[in-house]
PDB file of N, CA and C in Angstrom:
ATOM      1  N   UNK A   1     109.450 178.908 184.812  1.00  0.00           N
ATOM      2  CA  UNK A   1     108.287 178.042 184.947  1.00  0.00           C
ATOM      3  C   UNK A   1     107.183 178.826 185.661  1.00  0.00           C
ATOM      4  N   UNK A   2     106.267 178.540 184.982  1.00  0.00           N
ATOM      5  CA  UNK A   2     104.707 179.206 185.539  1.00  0.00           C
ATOM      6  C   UNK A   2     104.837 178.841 187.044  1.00  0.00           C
ATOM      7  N   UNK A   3     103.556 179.720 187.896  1.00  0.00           N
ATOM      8  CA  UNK A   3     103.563 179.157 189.020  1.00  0.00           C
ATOM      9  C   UNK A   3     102.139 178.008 189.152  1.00  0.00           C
ATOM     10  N   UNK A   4     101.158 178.099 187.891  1.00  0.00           N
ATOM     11  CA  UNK A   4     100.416 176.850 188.203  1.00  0.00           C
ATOM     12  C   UNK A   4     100.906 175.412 187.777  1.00  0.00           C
ATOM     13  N   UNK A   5     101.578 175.560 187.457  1.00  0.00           N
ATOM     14  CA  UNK A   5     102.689 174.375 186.722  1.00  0.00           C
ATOM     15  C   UNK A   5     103.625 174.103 188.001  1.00  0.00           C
ATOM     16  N   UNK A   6     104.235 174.724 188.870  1.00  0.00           N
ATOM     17  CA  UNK A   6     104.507 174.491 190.218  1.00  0.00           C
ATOM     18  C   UNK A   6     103.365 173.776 191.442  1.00  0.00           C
ATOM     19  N   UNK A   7     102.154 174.603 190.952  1.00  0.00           N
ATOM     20  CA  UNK A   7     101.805 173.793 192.117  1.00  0.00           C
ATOM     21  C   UNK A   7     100.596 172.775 191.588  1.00  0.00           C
ATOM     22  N   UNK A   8     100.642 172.463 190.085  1.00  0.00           N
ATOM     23  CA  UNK A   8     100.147 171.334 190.034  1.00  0.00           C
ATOM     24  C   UNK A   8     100.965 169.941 189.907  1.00  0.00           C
ATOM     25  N   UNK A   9     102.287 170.678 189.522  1.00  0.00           N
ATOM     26  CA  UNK A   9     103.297 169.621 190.161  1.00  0.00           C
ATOM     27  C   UNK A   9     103.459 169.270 191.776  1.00  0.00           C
ATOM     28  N   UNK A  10     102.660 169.670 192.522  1.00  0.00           N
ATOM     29  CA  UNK A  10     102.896 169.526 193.906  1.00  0.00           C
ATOM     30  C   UNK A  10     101.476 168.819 194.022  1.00  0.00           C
ATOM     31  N   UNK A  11     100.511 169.104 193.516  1.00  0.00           N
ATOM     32  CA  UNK A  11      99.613 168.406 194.189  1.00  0.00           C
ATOM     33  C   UNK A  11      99.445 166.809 193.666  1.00  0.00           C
ATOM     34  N   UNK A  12     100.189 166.951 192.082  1.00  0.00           N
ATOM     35  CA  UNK A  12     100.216 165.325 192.060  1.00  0.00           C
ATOM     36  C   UNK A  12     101.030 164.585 192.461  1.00  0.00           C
ATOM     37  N   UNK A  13     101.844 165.293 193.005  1.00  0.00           N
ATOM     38  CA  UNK A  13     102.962 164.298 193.821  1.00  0.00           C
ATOM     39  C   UNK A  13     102.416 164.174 195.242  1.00  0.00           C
ATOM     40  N   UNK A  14     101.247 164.882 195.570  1.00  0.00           N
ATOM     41  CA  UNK A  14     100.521 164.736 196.987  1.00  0.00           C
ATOM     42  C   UNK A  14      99.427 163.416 196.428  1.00  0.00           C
ATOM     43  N   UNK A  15      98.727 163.201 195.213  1.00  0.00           N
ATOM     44  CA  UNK A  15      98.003 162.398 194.917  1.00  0.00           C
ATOM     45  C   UNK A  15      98.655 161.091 194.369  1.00  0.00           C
ATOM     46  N   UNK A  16      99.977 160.970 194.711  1.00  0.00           N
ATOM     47  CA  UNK A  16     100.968 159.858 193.904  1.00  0.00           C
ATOM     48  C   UNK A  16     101.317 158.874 195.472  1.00  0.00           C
ATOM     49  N   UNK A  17      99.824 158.581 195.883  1.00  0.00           N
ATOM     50  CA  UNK A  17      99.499 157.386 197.076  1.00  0.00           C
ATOM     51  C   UNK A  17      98.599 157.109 196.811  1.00  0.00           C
ATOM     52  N   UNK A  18      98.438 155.531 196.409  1.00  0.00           N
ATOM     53  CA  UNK A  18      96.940 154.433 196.591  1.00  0.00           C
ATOM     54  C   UNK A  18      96.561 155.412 197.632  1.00  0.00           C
ATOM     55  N   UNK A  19      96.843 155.321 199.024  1.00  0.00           N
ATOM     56  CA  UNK A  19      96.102 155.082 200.178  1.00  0.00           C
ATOM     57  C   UNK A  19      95.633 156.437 200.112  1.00  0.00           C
ATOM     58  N   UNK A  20      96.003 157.760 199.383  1.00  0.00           N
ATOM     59  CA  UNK A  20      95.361 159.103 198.952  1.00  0.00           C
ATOM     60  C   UNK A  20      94.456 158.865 198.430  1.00  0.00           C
ATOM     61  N   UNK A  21      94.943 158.322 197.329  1.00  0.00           N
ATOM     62  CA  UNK A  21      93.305 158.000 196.675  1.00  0.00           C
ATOM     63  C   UNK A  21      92.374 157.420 196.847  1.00  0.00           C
ATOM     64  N   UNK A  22      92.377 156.460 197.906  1.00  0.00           N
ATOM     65  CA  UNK A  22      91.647 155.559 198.486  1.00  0.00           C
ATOM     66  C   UNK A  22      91.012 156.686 199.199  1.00  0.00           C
ATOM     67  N   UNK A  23      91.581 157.426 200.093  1.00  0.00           N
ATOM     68  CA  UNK A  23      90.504 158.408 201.043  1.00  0.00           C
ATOM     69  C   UNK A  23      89.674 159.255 199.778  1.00  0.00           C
ATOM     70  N   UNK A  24      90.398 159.882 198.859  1.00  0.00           N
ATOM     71  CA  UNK A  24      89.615 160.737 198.175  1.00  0.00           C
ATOM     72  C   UNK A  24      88.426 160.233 197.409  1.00  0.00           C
ATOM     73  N   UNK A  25      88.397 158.901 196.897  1.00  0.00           N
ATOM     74  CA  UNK A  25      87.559 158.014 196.148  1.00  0.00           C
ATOM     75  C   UNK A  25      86.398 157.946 197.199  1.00  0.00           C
ATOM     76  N   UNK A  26      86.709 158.020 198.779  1.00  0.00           N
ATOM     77  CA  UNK A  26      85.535 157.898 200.152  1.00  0.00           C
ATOM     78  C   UNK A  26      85.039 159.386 200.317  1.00  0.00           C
ATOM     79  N   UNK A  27      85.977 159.942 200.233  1.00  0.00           N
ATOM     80  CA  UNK A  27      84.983 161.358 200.173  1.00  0.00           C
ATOM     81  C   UNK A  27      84.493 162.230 199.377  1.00  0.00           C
ATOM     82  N   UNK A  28      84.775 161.234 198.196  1.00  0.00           N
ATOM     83  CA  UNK A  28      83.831 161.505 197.068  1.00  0.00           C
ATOM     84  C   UNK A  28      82.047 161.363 197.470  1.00  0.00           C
ATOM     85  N   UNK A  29      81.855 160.112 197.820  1.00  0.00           N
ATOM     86  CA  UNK A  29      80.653 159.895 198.306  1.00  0.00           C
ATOM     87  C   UNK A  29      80.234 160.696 199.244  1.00  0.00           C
ATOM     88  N   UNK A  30      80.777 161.140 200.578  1.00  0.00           N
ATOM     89  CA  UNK A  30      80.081 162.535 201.361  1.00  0.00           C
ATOM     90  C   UNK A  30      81.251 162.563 202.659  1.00  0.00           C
ATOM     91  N   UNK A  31      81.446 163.763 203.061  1.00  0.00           N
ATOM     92  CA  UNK A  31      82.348 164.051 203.589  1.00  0.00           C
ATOM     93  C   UNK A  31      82.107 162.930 205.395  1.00  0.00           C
ATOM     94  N   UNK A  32      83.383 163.364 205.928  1.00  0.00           N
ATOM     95  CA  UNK A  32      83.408 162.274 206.653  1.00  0.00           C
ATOM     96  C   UNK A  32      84.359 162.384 207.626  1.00  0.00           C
ATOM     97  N   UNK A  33      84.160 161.602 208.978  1.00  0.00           N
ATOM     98  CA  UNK A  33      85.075 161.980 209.862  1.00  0.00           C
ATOM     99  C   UNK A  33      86.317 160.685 209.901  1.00  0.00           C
ATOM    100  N   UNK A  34      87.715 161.286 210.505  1.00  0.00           N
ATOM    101  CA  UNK A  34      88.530 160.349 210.206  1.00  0.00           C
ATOM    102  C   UNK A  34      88.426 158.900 210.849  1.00  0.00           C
ATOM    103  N   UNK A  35      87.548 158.567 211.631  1.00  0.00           N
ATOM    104  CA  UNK A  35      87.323 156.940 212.630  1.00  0.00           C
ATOM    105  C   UNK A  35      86.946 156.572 211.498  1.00  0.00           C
ATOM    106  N   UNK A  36      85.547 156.981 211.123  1.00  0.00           N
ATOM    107  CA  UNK A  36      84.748 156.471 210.125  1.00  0.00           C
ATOM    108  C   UNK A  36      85.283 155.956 208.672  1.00  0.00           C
ATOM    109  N   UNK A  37      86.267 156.842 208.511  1.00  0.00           N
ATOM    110  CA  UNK A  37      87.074 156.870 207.002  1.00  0.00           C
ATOM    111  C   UNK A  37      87.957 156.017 207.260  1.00  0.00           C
ATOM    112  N   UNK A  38      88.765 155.479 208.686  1.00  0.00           N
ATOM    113  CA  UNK A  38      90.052 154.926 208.731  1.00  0.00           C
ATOM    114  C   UNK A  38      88.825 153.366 208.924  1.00  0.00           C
ATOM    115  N   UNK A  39      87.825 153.100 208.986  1.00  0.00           N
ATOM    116  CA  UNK A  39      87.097 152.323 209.363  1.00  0.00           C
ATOM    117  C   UNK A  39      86.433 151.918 207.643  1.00  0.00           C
ATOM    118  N   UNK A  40      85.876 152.559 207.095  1.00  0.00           N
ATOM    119  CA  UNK A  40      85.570 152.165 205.696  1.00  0.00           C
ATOM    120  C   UNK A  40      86.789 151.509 204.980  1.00  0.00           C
ATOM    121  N   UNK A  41      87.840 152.213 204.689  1.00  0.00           N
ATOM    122  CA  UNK A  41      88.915 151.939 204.109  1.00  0.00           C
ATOM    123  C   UNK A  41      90.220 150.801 204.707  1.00  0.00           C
ATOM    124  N   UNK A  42      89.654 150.576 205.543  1.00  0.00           N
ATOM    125  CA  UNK A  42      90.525 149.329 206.243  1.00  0.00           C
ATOM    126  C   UNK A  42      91.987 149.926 207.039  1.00  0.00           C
ATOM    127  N   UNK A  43      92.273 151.040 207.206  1.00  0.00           N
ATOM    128  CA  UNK A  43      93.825 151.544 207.965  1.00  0.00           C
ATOM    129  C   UNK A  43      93.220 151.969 208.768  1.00  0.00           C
ATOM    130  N   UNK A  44      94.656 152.417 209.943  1.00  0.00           N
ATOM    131  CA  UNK A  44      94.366 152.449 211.506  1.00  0.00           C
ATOM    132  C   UNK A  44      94.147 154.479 211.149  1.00  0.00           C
ATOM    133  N   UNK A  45      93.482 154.905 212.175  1.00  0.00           N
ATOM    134  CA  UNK A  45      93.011 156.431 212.366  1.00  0.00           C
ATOM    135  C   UNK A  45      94.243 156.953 212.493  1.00  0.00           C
ATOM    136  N   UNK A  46      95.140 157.147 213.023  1.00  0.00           N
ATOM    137  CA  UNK A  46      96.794 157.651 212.821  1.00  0.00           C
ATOM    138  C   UNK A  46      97.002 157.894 211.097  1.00  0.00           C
ATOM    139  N   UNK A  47      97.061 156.155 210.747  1.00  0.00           N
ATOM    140  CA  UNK A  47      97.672 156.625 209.567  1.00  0.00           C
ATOM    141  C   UNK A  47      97.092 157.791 208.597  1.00  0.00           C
ATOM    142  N   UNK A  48      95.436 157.379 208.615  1.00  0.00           N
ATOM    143  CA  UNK A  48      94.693 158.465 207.412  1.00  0.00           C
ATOM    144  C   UNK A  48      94.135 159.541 208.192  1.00  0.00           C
ATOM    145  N   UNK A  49      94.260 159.519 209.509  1.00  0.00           N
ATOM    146  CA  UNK A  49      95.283 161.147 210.158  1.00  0.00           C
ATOM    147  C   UNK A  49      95.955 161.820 209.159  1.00  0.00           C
ATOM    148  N   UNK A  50      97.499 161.290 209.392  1.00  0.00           N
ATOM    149  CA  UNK A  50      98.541 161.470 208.395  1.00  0.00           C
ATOM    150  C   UNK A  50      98.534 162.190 206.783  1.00  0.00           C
ATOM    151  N   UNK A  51      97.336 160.858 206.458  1.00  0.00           N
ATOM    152  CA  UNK A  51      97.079 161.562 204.711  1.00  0.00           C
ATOM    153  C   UNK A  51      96.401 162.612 204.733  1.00  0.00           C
ATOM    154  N   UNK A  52      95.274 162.684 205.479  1.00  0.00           N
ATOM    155  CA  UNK A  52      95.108 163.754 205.123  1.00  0.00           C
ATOM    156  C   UNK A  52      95.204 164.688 205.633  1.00  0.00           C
ATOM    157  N   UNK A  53      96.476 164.783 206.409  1.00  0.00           N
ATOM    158  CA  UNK A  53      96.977 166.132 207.135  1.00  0.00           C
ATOM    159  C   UNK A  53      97.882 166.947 206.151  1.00  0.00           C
ATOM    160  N   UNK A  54      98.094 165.330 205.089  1.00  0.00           N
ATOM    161  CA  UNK A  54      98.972 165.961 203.652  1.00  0.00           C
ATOM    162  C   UNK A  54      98.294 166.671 202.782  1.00  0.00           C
ATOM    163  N   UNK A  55      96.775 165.868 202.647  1.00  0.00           N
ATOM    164  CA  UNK A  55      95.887 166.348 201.426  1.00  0.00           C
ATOM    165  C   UNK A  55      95.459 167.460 202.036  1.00  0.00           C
ATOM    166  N   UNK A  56      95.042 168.002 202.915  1.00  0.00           N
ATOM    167  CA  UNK A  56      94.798 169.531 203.441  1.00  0.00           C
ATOM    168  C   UNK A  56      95.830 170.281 203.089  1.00  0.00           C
ATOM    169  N   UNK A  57      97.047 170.220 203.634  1.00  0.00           N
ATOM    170  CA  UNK A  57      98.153 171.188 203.358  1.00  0.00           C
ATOM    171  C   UNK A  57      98.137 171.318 201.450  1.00  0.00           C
ATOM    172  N   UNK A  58      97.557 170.634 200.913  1.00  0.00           N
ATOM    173  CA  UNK A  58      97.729 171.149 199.592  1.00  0.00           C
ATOM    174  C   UNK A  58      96.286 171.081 198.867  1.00  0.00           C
ATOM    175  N   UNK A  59      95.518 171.638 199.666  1.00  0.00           N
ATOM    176  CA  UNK A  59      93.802 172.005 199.350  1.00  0.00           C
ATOM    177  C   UNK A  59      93.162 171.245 198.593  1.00  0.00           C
ATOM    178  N   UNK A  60      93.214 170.433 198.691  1.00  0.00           N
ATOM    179  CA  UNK A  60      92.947 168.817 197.812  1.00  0.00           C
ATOM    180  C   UNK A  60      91.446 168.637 199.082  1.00  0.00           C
ATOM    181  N   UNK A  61      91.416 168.650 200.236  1.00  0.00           N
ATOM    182  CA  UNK A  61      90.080 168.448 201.590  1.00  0.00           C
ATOM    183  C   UNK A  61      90.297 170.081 202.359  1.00  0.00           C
ATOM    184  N   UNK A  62      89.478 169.724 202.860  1.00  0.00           N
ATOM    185  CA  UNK A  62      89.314 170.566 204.255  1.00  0.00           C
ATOM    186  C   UNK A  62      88.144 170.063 205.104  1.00  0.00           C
ATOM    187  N   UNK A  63      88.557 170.505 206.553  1.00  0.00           N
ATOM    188  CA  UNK A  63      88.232 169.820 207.613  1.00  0.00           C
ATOM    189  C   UNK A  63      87.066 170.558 208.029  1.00  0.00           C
ATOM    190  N   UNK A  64      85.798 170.000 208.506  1.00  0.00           N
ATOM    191  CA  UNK A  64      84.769 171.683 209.089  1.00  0.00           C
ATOM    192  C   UNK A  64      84.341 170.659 210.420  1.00  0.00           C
ATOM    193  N   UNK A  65      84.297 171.911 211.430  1.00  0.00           N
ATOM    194  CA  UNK A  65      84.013 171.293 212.981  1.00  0.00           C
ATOM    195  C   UNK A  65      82.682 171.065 213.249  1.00  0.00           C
ATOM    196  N   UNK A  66      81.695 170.404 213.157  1.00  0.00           N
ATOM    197  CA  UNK A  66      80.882 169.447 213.948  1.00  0.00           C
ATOM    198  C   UNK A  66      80.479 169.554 214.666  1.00  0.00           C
ATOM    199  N   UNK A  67      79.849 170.219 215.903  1.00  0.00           N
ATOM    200  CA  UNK A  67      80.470 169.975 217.595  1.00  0.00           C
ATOM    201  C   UNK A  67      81.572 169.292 217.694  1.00  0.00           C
ATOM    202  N   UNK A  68      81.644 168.084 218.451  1.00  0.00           N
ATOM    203  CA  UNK A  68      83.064 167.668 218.737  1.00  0.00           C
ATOM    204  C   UNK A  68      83.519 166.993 217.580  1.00  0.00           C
ATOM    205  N   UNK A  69      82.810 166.803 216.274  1.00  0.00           N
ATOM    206  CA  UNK A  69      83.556 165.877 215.372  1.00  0.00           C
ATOM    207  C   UNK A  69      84.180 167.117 214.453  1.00  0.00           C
ATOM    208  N   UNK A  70      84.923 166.314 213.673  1.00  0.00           N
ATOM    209  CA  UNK A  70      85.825 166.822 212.422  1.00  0.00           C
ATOM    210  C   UNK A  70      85.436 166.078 211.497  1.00  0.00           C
ATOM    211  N   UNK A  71      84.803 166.859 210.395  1.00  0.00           N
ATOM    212  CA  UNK A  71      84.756 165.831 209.317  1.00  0.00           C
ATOM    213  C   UNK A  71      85.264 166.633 208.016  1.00  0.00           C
ATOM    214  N   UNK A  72      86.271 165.742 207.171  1.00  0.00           N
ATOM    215  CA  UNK A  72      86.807 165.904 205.979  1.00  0.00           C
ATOM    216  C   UNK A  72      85.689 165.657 204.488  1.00  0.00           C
ATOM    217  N   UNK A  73      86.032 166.658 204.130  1.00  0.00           N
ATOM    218  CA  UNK A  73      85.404 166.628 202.587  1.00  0.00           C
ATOM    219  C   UNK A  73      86.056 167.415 201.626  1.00  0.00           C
ATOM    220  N   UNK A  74      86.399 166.823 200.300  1.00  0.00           N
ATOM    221  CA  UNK A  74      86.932 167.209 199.097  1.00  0.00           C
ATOM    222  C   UNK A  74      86.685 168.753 198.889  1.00  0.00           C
ATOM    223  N   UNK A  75      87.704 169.554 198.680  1.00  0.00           N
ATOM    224  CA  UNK A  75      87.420 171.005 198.497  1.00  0.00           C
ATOM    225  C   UNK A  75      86.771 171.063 196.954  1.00  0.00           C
ATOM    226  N   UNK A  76      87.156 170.539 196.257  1.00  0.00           N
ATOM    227  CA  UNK A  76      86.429 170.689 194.682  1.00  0.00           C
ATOM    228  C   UNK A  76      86.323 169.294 194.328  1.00  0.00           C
ATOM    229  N   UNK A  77      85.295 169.093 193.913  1.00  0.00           N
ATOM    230  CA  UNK A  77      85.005 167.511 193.404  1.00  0.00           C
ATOM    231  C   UNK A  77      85.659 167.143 192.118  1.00  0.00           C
ATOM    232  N   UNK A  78      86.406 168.400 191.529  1.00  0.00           N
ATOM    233  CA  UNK A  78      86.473 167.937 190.199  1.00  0.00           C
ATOM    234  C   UNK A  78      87.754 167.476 190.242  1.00  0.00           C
ATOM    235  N   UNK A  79      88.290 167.560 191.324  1.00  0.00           N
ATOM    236  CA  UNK A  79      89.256 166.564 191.500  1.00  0.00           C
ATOM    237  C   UNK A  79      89.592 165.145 191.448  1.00  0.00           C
ATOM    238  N   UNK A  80      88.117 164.554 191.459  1.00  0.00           N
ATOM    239  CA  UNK A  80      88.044 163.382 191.210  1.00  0.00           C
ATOM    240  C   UNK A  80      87.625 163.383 189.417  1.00  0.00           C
ATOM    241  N   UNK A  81      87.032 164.298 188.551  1.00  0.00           N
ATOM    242  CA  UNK A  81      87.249 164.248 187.379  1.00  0.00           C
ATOM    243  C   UNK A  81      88.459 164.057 187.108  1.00  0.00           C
ATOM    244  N   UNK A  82      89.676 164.611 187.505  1.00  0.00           N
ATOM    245  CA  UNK A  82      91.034 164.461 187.127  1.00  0.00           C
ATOM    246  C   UNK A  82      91.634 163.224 186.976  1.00  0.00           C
ATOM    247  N   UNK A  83      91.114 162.436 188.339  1.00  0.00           N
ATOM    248  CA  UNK A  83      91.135 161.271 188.611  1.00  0.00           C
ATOM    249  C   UNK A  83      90.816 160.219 187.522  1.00  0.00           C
ATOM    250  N   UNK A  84      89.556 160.417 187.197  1.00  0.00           N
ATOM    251  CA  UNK A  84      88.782 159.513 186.522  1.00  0.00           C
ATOM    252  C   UNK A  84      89.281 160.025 184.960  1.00  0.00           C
ATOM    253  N   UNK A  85      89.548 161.185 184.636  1.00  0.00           N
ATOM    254  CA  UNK A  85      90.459 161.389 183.240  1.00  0.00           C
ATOM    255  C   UNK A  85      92.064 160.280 183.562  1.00  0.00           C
ATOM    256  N   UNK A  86      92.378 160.526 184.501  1.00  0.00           N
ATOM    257  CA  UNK A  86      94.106 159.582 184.501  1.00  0.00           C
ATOM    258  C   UNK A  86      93.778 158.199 184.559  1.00  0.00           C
ATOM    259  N   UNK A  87      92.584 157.663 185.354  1.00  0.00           N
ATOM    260  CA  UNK A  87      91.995 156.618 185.369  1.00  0.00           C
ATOM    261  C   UNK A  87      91.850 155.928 183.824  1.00  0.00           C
ATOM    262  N   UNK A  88      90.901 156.599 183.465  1.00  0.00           N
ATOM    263  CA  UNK A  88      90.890 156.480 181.693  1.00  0.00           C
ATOM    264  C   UNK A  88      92.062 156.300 180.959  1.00  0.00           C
ATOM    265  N   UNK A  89      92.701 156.615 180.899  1.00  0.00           N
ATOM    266  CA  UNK A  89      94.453 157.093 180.483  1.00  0.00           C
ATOM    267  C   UNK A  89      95.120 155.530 180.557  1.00  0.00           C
ATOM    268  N   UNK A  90      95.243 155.060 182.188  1.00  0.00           N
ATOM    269  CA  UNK A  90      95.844 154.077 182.040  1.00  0.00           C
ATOM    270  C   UNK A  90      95.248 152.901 181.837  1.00  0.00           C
ATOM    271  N   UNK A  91      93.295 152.894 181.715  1.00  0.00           N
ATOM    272  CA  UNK A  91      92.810 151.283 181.464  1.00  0.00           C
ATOM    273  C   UNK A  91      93.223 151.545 179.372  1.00  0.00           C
ATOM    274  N   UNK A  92      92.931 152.391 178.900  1.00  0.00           N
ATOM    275  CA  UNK A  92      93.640 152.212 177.567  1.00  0.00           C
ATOM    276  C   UNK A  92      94.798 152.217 177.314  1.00  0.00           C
ATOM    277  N   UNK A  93      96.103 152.537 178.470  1.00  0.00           N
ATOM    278  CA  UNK A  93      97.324 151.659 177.705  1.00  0.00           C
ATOM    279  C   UNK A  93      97.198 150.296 178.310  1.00  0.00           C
ATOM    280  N   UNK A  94      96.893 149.718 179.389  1.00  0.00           N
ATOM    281  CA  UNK A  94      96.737 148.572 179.648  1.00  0.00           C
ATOM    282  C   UNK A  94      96.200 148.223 178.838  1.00  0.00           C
ATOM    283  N   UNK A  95      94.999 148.242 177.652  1.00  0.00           N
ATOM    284  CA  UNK A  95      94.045 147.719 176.814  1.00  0.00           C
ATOM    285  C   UNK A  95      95.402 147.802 175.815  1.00  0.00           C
ATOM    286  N   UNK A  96      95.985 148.167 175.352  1.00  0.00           N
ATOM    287  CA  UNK A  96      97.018 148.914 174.692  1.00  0.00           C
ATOM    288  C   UNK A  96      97.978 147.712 174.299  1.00  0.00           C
ATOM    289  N   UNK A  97      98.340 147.251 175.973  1.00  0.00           N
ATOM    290  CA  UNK A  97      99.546 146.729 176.179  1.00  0.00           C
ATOM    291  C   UNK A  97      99.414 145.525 176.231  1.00  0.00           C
ATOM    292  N   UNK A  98      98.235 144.972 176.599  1.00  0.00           N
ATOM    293  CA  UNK A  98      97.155 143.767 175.919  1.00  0.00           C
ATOM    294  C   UNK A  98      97.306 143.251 174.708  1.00  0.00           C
ATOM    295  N   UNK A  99      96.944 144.420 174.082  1.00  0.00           N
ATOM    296  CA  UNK A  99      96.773 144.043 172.778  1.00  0.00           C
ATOM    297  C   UNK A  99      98.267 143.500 172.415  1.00  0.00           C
ATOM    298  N   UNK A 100      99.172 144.623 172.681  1.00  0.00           N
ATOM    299  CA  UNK A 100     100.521 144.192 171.922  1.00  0.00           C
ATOM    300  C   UNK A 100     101.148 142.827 172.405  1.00  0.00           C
ATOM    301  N   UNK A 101     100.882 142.794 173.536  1.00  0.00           N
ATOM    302  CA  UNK A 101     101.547 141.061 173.817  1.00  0.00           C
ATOM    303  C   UNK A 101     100.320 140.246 173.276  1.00  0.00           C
ATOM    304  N   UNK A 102      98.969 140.225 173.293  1.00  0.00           N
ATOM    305  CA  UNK A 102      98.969 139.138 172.027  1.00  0.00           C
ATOM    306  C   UNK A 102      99.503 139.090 171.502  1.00  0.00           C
ATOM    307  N   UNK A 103      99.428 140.199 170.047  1.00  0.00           N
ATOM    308  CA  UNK A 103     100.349 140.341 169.031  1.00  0.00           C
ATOM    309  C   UNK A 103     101.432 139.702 169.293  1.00  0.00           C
ATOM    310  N   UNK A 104     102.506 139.632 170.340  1.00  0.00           N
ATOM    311  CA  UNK A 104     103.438 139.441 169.612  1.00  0.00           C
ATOM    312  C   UNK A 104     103.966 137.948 170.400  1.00  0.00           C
ATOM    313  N   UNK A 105     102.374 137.472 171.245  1.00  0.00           N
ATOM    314  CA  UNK A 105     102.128 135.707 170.913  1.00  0.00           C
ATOM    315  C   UNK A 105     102.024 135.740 169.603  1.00  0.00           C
ATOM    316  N   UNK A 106     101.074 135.995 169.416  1.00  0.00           N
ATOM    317  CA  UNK A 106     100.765 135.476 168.015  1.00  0.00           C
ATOM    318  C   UNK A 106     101.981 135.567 166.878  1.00  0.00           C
ATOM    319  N   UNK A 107     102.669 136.158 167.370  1.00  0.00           N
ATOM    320  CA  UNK A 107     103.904 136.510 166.115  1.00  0.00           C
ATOM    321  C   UNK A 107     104.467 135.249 166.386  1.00  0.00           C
ATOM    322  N   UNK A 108     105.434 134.744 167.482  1.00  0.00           N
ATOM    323  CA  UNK A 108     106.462 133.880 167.612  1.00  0.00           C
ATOM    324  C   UNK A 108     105.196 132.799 167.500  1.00  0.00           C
ATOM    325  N   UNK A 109     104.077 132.403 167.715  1.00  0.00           N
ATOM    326  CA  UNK A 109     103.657 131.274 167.162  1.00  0.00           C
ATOM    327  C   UNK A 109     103.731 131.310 165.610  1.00  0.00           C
ATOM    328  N   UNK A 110     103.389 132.216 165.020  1.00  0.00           N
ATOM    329  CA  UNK A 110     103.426 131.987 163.115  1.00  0.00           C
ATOM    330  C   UNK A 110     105.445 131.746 163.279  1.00  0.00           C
ATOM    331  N   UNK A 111     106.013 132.095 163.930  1.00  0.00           N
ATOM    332  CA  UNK A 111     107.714 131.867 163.840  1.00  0.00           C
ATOM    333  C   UNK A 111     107.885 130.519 163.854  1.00  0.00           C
ATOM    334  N   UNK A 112     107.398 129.965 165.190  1.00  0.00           N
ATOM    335  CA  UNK A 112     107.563 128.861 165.344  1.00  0.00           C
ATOM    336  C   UNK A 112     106.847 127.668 164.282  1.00  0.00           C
ATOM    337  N   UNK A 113     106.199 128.186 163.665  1.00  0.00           N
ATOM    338  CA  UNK A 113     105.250 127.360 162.869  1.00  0.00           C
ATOM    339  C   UNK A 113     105.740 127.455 161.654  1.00  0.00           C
ATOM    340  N   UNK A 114     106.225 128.111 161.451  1.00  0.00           N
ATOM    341  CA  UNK A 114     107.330 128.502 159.879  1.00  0.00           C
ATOM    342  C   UNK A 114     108.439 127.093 160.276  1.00  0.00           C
TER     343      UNK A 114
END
C-alpha cells in the first residue's frame, strides 16, 4: 500500500467526528482562538482543546501565537472542498434513498389495491 493512501486513511479517520467538523466548518470562516471557538460552537474549551490537539497532529490546523493568544486556522482550505465533495455525496444518496422508499410506498399501495 502507497504511503498517501496511509495517510489519507488517517486523516479521515481524524475527520470521522461531528464535533471535528463542527470546528473545521468555524475555521473555515477565519482562524480563531480556542475560548472563542469552544464559545461559537457550543462545547466547553477542554473539550475542542482536545480536537484540535487531534486535528493538528494530523495537519488538518495549525496554531500561530498572537501575543498571549493562540489562534487556530485550517492549514489548506481545500479541505473543506473535500468536505463539501462528501457533503454532496451523501445529500444525493439521501435524495436517493427518498426516492426509493416512495417507490416502494407506492408499490405495496398498487399491492394492496390489487
Amino acid at each position: 500500500m502507497d504511503e498517501i493512501t496511509i495517510m489519507q486513511a488517517e486523516v479521515l479517520k481524524t475527520l470521522a467526528s461531528p464535533r471535528r467538523l463542527q470546528i473545521l466548518h468555524r475555521l473555515a470562516e477565519a482562524p480563531c482562538e480556542v475560548s472563542r471557538l469552544a464559545a461559537d460552537i457550543g462545547a466547553s474549551q477542554p473539550n475542542v482543546s482536545q480536537h484540535l490537539a487531534v486535528l493538528k497532529a494530523a495537519g488538518i490546523v495549525e496554531a500561530e501565537r498572537e501575543g498571549r493568544e493562540v489562534r487556530y486556522r485550517l492549514t489548506d482550505p481545500d479541505v473543506m472542498v473535500a468536505c463539501a465533495v462528501m457533503r454532496g455525496v451523501l445529500e444525493r444518496r439521501l435524495h436517493r434513498l427518498g426516492r426509493l422508499s416512495r417507490n416502494d410506498l407506492l408499490a405495496a399501495e398498487l399491492v394492496e389495491i390489487q
